[in-house]
Structures are given as structure tokens and as C-alpha cells.
Protein backbone atom coordinates (compact mmCIF):
# COMPACT_ATOMS: atom_id res chain seq x y z
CA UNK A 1 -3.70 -66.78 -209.51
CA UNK A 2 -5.62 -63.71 -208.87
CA UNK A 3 -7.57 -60.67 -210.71
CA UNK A 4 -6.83 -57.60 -209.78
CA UNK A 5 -8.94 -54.20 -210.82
CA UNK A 6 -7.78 -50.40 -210.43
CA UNK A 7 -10.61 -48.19 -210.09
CA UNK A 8 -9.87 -44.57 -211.29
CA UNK A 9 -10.31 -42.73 -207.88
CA UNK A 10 -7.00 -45.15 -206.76
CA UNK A 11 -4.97 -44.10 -210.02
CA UNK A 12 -2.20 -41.61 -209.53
CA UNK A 13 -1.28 -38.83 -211.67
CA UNK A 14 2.12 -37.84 -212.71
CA UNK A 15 3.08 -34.80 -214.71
CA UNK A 16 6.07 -34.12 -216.61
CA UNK A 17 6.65 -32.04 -219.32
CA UNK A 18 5.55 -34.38 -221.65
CA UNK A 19 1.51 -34.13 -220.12
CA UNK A 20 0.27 -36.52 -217.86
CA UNK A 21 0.55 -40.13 -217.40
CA UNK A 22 -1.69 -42.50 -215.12
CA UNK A 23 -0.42 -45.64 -214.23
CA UNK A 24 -2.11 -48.27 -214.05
CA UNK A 25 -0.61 -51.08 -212.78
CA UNK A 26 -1.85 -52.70 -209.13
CA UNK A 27 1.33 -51.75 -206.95
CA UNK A 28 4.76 -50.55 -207.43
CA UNK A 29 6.12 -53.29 -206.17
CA UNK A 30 4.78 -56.18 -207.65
CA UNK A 31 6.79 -57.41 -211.29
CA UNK A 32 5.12 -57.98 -214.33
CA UNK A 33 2.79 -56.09 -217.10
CA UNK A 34 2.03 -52.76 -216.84
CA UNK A 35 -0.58 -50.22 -217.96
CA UNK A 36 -0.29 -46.52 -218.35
CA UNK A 37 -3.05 -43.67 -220.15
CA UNK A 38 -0.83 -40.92 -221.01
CA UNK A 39 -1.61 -37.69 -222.13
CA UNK A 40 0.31 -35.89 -224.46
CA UNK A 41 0.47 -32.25 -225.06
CA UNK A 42 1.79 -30.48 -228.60
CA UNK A 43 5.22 -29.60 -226.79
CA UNK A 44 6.14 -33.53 -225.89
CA UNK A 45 9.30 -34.51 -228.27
CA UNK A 46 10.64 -38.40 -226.85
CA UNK A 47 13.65 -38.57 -228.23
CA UNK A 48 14.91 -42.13 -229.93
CA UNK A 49 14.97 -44.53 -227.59
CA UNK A 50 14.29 -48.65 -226.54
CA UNK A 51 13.53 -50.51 -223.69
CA UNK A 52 14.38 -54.55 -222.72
CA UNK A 53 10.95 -55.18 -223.13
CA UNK A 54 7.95 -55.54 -225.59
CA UNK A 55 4.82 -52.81 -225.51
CA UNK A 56 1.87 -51.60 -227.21
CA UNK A 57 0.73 -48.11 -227.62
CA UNK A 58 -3.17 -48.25 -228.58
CA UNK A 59 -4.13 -44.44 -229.74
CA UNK A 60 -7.09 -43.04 -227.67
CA UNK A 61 -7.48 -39.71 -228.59
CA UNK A 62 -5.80 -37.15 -230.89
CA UNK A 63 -2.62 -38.60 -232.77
CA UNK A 64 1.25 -39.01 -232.50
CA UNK A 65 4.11 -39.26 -234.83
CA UNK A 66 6.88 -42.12 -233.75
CA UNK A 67 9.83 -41.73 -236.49
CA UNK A 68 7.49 -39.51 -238.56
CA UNK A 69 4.68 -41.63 -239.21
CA UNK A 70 1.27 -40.16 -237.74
CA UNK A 71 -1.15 -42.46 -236.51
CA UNK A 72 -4.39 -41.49 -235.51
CA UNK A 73 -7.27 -42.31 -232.56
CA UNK A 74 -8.15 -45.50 -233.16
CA UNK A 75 -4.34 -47.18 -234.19
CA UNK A 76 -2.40 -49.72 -232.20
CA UNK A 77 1.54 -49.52 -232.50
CA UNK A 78 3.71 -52.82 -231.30
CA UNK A 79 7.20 -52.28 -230.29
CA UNK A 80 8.95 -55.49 -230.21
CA UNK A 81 11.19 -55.29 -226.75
CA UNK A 82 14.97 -53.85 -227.87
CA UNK A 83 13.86 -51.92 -231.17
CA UNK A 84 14.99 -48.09 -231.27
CA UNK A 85 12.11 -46.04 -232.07
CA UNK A 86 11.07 -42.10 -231.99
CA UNK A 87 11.30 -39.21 -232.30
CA UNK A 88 7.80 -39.25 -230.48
CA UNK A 89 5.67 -36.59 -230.91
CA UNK A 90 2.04 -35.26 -230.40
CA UNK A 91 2.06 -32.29 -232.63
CA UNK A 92 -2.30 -31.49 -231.59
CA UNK A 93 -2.27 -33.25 -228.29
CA UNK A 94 -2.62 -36.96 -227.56
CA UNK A 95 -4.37 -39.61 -225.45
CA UNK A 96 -2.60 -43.02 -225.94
CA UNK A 97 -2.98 -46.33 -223.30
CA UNK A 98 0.42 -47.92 -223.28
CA UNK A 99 0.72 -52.00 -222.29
CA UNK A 100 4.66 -52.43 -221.48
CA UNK A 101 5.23 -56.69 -221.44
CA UNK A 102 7.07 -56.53 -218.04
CA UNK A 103 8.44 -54.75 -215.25
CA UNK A 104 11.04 -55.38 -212.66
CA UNK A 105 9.69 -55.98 -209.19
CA UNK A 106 11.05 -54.21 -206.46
């Protein structure tokens, strides 16, 4: 067993079309949960999509649309792992810290 932190100065951005995401898990290689903040910007459209694993989106700032329901700062969305969900959008900008149950190792 061990704890792990991630200060902020260690986090690494990546930018896509979408905005800006910041990962936050401890290293790429090890398996298991992950953490992301990711910033969304009015042009990001996800299309429908799932993923073999369960996550959370908690809303930190602004608010998104998944399959045209808004939810604002302050919501927390559960995806149960294998469920088809979007369109995702952020028509004013977004700020949302996604928890995704598990990741492959490498």
C-alpha cells in the first residue's frame, strides 16, 4: 500500500481542440484510477461514445450538456462503465474533474 500526491507544478498539460486537460494520475505507467481537470471551451462537441470502464465527471466551473441535459458547477454525473453517452458539449466554457474507475497499465 502506498499514498501517492501530485502537486500542480508536476501536472502536465495537454491541449486539443476540445481545451485543455491535466492529468492527474501518478505515472503513465502504473494501472488503475485515474484523475483528469479538463477544460472545456464553447467549440468542444464529444461525439457519442463509451468506454470499458466506470467514471465520474464532477462539474467545476461553467456547465456542459451530455445528450442535451445541462448540468451546472456544482453537479456530479456517473457513467456506469459500457453506457453510450454524448453528444458532449460546453456551449459557455467548462471546468469539469473527471475520476475514470481504471486504466490499463503499460
Amino acid at each position: 500500500m502506498a499514498i501517492h500526491a501530485v502537486n500542480e507544478k508536476d501536472v502536465k498539460t495537454a491541449k486539443s481542440g476540445r481545451g485543455y486537460t491535466k492529468w492527474l494520475h501518478v505515472t503513465k505507467d502504473e494501472a488503475g484510477p485515474e484523475m483528469m481537470i479538463r477544460h472545456w471551451g464553447p467549440d468542444t462537441d464529444i461525439p457519442v461514445h463509451s468506454h470499458p470502464f466506470h467514471e465520474m465527471f464532477f462539474v467545476l466551473e461553467g456547465e456542459i450538456e451530455i445528450g442535451g441535459t445541462t448540468y451546472p458547477a456544482g453537479s456530479c454525473i456517473y457513467i456506469e462503465k459500457g453506457t453510450p453517452y454524448g453528444p458532449t458539449r460546453a456551449p459557455k466554457g467548462g471546468k469539469v474533474l473527471r475520476y475514470a474507475e481504471a486504466r490499463p497499465g503499460k
